[in-house]
Protein backbone atom coordinates (compact mmCIF):
# COMPACT_ATOMS: atom_id res chain seq x y z
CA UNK A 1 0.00 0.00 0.00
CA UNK A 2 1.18 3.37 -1.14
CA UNK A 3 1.98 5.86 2.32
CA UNK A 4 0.54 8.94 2.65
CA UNK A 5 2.41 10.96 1.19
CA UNK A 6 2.89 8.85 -1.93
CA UNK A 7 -0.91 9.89 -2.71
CA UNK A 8 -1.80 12.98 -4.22
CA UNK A 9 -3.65 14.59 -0.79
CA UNK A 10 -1.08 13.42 1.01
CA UNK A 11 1.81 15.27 -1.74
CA UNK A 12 -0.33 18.46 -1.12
CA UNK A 13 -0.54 18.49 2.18
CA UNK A 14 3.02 17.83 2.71
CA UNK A 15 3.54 20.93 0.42
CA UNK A 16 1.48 22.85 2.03
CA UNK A 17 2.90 22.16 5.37
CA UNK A 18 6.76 22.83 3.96
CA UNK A 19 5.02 26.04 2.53
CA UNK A 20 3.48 27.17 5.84
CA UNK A 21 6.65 26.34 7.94
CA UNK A 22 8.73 28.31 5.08
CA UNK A 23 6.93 31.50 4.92
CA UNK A 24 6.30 31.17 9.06
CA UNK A 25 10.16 31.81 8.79
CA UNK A 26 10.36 34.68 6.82
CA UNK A 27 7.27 36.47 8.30
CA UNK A 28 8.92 36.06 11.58
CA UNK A 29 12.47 37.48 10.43
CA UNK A 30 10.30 40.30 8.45
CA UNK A 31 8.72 41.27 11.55
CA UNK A 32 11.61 41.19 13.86
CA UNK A 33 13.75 42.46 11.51
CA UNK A 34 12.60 46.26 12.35
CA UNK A 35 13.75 45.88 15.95
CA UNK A 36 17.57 44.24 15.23
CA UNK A 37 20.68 46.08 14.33
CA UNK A 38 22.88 45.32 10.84
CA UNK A 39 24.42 42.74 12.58
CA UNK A 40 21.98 41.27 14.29
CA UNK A 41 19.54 41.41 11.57
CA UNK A 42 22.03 39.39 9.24
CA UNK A 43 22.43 37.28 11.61
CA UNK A 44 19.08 36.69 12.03
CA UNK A 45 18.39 35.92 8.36
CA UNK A 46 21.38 33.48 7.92
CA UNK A 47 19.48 31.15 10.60
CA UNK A 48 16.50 31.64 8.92
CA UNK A 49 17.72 30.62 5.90
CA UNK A 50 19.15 27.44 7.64
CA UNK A 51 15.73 26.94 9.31
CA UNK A 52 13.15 27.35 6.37
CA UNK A 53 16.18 25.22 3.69
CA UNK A 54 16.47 22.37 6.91
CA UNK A 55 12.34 21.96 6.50
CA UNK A 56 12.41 22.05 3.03
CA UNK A 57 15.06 19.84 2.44
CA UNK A 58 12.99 17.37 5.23
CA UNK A 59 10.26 16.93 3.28
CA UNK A 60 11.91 16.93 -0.01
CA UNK A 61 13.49 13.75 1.27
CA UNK A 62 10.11 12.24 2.53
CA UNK A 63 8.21 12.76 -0.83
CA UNK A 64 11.23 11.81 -3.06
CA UNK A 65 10.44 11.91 -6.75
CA UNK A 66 10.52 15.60 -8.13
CA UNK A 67 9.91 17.19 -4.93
CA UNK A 68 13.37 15.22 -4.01
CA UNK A 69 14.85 16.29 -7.47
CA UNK A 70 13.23 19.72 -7.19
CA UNK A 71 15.67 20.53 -4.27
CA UNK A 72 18.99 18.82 -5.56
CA UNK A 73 18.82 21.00 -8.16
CA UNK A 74 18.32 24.12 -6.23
CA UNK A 75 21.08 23.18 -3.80
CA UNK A 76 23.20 23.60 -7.22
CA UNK A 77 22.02 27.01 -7.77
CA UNK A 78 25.43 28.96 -6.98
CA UNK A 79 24.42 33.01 -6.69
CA UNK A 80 21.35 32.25 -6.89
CA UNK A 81 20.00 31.02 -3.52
CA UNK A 82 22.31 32.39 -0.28
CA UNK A 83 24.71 30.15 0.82
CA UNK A 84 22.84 28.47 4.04
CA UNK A 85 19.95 27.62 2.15
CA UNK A 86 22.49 25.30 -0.36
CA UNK A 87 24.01 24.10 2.09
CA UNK A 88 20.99 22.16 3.97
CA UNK A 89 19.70 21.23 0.48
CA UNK A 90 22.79 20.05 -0.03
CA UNK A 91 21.81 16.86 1.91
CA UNK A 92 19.64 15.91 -0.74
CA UNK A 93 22.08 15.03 -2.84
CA UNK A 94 22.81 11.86 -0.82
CA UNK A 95 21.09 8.83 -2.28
CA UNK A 96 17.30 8.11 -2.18
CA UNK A 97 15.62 4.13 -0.89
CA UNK A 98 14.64 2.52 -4.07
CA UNK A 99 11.33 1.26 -4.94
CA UNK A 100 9.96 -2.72 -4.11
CA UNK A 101 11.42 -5.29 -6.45
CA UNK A 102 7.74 -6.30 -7.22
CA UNK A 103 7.08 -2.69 -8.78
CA UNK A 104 11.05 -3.27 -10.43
CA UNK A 105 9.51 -6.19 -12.28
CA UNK A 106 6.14 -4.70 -13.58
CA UNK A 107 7.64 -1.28 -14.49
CA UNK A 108 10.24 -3.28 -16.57
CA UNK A 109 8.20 -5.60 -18.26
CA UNK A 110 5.92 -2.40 -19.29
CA UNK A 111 8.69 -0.78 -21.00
CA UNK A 112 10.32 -3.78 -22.79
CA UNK A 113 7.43 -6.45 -23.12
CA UNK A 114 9.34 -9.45 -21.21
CA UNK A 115 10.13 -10.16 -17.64
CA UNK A 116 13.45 -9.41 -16.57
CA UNK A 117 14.74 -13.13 -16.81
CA UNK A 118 13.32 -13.36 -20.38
CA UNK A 119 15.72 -10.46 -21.34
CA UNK A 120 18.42 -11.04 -19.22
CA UNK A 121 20.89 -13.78 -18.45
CA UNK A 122 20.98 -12.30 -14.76
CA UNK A 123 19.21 -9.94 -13.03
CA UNK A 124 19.54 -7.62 -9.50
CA UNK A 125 16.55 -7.23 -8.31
CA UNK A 126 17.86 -4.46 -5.51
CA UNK A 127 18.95 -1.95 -6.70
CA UNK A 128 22.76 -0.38 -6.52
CA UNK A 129 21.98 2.97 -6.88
CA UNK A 130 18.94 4.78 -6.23
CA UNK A 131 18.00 8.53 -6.68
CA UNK A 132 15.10 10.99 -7.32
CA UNK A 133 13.59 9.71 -10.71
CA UNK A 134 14.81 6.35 -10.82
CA UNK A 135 17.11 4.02 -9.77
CA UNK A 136 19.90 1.55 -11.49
CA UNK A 137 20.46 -1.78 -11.51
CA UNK A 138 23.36 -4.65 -12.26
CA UNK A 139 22.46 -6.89 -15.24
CA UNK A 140 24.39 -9.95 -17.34
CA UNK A 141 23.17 -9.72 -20.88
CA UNK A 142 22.70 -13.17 -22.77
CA UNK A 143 25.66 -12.35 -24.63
CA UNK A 144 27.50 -12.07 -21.50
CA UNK A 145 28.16 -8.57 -21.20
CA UNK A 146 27.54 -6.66 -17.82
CA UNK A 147 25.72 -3.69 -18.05
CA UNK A 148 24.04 -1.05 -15.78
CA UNK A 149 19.95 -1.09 -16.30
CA UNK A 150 18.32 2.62 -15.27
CA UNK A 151 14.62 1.82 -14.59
CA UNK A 152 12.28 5.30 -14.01
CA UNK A 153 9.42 5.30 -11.40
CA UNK A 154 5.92 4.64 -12.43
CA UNK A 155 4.09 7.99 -13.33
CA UNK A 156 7.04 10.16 -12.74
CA UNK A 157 6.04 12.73 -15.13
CA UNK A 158 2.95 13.44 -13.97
CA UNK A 159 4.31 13.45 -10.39
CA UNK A 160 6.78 16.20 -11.59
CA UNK A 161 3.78 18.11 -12.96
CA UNK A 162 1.23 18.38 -9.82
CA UNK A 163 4.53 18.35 -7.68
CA UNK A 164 5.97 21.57 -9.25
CA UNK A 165 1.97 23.36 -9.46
CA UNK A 166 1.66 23.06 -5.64
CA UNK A 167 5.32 23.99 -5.13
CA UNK A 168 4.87 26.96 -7.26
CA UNK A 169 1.58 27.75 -5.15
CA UNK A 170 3.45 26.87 -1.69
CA UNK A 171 6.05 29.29 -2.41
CA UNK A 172 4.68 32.07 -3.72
CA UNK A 173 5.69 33.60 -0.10
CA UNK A 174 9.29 32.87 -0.75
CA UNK A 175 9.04 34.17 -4.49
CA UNK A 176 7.79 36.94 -3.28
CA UNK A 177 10.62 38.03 -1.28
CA UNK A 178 13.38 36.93 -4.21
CA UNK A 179 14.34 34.35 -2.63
CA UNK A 180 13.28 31.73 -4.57
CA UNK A 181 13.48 33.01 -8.34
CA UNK A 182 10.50 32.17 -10.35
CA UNK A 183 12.44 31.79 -13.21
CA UNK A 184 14.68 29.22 -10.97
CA UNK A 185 11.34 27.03 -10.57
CA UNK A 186 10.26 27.10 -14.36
CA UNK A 187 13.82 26.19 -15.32
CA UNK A 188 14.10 23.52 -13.25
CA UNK A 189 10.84 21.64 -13.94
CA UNK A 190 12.02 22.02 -17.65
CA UNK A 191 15.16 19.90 -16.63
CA UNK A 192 13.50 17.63 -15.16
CA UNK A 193 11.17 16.74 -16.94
CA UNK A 194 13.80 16.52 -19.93
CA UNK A 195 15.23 13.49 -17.35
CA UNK A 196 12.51 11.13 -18.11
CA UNK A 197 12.71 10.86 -21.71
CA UNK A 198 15.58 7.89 -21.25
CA UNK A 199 15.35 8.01 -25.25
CA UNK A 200 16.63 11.43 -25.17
CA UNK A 201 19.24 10.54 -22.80
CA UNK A 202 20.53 7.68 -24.78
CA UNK A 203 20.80 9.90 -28.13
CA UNK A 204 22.61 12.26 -25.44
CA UNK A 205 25.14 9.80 -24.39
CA UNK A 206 25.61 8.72 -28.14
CA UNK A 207 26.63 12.50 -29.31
CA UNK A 208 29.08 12.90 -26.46
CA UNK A 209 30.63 9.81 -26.61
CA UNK A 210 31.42 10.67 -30.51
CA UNK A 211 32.05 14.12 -29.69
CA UNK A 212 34.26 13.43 -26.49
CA UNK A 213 36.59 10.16 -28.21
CA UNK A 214 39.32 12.63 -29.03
CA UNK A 215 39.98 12.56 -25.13
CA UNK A 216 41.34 9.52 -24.25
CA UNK A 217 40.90 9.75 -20.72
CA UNK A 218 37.28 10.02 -20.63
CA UNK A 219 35.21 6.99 -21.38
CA UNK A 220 31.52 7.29 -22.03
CA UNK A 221 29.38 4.33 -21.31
CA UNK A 222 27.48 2.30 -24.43
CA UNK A 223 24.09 2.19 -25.00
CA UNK A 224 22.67 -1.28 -25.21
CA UNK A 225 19.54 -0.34 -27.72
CA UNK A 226 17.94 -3.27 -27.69
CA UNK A 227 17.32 -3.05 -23.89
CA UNK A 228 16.00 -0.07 -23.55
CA UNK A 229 13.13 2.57 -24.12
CA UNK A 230 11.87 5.91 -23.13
CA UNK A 231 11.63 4.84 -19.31
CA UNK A 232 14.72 1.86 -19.30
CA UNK A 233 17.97 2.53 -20.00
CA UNK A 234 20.71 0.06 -20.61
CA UNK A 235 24.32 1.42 -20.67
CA UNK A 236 27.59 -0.82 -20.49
CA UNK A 237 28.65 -0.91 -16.67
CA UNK A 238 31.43 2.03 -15.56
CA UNK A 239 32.79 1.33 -12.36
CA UNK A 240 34.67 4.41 -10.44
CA UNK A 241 34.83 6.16 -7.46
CA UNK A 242 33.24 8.74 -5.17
CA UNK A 243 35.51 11.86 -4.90
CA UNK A 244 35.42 12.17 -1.45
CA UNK A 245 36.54 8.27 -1.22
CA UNK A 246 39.64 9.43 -3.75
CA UNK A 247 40.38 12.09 -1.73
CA UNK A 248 40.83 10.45 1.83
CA UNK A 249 43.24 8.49 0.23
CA UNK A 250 45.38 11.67 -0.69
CA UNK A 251 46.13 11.40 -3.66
CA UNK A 252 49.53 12.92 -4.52
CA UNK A 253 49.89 16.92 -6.02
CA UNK A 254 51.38 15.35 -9.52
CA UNK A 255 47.79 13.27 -9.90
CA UNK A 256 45.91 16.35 -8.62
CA UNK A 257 47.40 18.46 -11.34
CA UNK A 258 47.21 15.94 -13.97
CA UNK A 259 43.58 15.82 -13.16
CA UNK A 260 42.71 19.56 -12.79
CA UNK A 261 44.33 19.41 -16.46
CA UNK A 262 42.00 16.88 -17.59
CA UNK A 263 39.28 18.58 -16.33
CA UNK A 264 40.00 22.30 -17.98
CA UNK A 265 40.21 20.18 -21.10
CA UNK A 266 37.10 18.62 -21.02
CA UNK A 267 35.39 21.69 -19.91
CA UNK A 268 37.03 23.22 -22.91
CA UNK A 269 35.53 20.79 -25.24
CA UNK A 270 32.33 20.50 -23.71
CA UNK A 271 31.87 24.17 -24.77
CA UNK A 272 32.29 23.38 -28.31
CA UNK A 273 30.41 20.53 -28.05
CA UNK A 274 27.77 22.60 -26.61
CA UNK A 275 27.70 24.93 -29.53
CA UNK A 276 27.64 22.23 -32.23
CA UNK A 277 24.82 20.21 -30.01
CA UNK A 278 23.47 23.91 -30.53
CA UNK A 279 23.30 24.22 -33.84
CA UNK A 280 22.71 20.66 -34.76
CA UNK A 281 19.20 21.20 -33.13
């Protein structure tokens, strides 16, 4: 049985709670504001950032889905949003618990016809990696081959959709006062919603693996077409490392360098790419 806040009530009224408790914070800074010094006033606002971003970032966790994505986004939003508010969203970026391998099965057999034992020669039912839209999988083709299978949530989209009209409605409080752009909001939910089309994605990964083989240091996982559609996506399996697990190892200034290198030159040739993705479109 679907919880609470799985439903669409209970999405709304979670909303409208995170919406209440957000603009309770900013009334109450507004209206102590007139009585505080400079300092005390900025003071005052930095822990109400940190109060109203902690609550969101709460129930951004609880709902998941694009409420979950909504905020990992935002905590990206450098100059945007002040620096306490990314911060606590910051949390979000930490991964998500994935959905029951019953629901695994039936969204997988919706999107490719066959259950997964039909179409693979082995199958993970848990998940290894789970985040706001969907979560990924290990797989053995029947040629042999292991790969990495991306399978979205059932009715994502349309959870983006009502998610995104109550959190435009919820806060209108914190648009208001700027600090929440609108334009931030209708941005994102463009992004996101870009996310789900795993089609998309896979013609994405094809132009920037073609674009990026000049670089010989970056590899670009395959896309296994025949296992996959707009809401699976099957990729050759990358393995790698978290950067904070390469960095408690210290790694030594030469490699540090030779990867700050790397990384100006891809960021170099992602900006061409860029402009001929540009003007291919």
């Amino acid at each position: 049985m679907a919880s609470q806040k799985n439903t669409t009530t209970g999405r709304a009224v979670s909303m409208a709670s995170m919406g209440a408790g957000i603009a309770g914070s900013y009334v109450g800074y507004l209206l102590q504001r007139a009585f505080l010094g400079e300092a005390k006033g900025k003071i005052k606002l930095k822990s109400t950032h940190v109060r109203a971003a902690r609550r969101m970032a709460d129930e951004m966790q609880a709902l998941r889905g694009p409420a979950m994505k909504l905020g990992q986004m935002l905590s990206l939003q450098t100059g945007v949003l002040p620096d306490e508010i990314l911060t606590e969203l910051a949390t979000l970026q930490m991964e998500a618990p994935g959905m029951h391998p019953s629901l695994v099965r039936v969204q997988l057999k919706g999107s490719l016809g066959r259950e997964p034992e039909e179409i693979f020669k082995q199958f993970t039912a848990e998940p290894f990696a789970a985040a706001s839209l969907g979560q990924v999988h290990h797989a053995v083709t029947r040629e042999g081959e292991r790969v990495a299978v991306k399978i979205q949530y059932p009715g994502i989209r349309r959870a983006i959709e009502n998610d995104f009209r109550l959190f435009r409605t919820f806060s209108k409080p914190a648009q208001a006062s700027g600090h929440i752009p609108k334009s931030a909001i209708d941005e994102i939910e463009e992004q996101i919603i870009a996310e789900t089309d795993y089609l998309r994605e896979a013609d994405n990964i094809e132009f920037l693996a073609d674009r990026l083989a000049p670089l010989s240091f970056v590899k670009v996982p395959r896309v296994l077409r025949e296992y996959s559609s707009d809401k699976v996506l099957t990729m050759s399996l990358m393995t790698g490392r978290h950067l904070e697990d390469f960095l408690a190892q210290r790694p030594s200034q030469k490699l540090r360098n030779q990867l700050g290198a790397n990384l100006a030159t891809i960021s170099s040739m992602m900006t061409r790419v860029s402009h001929s993705w540009t003007s291919a479109a």
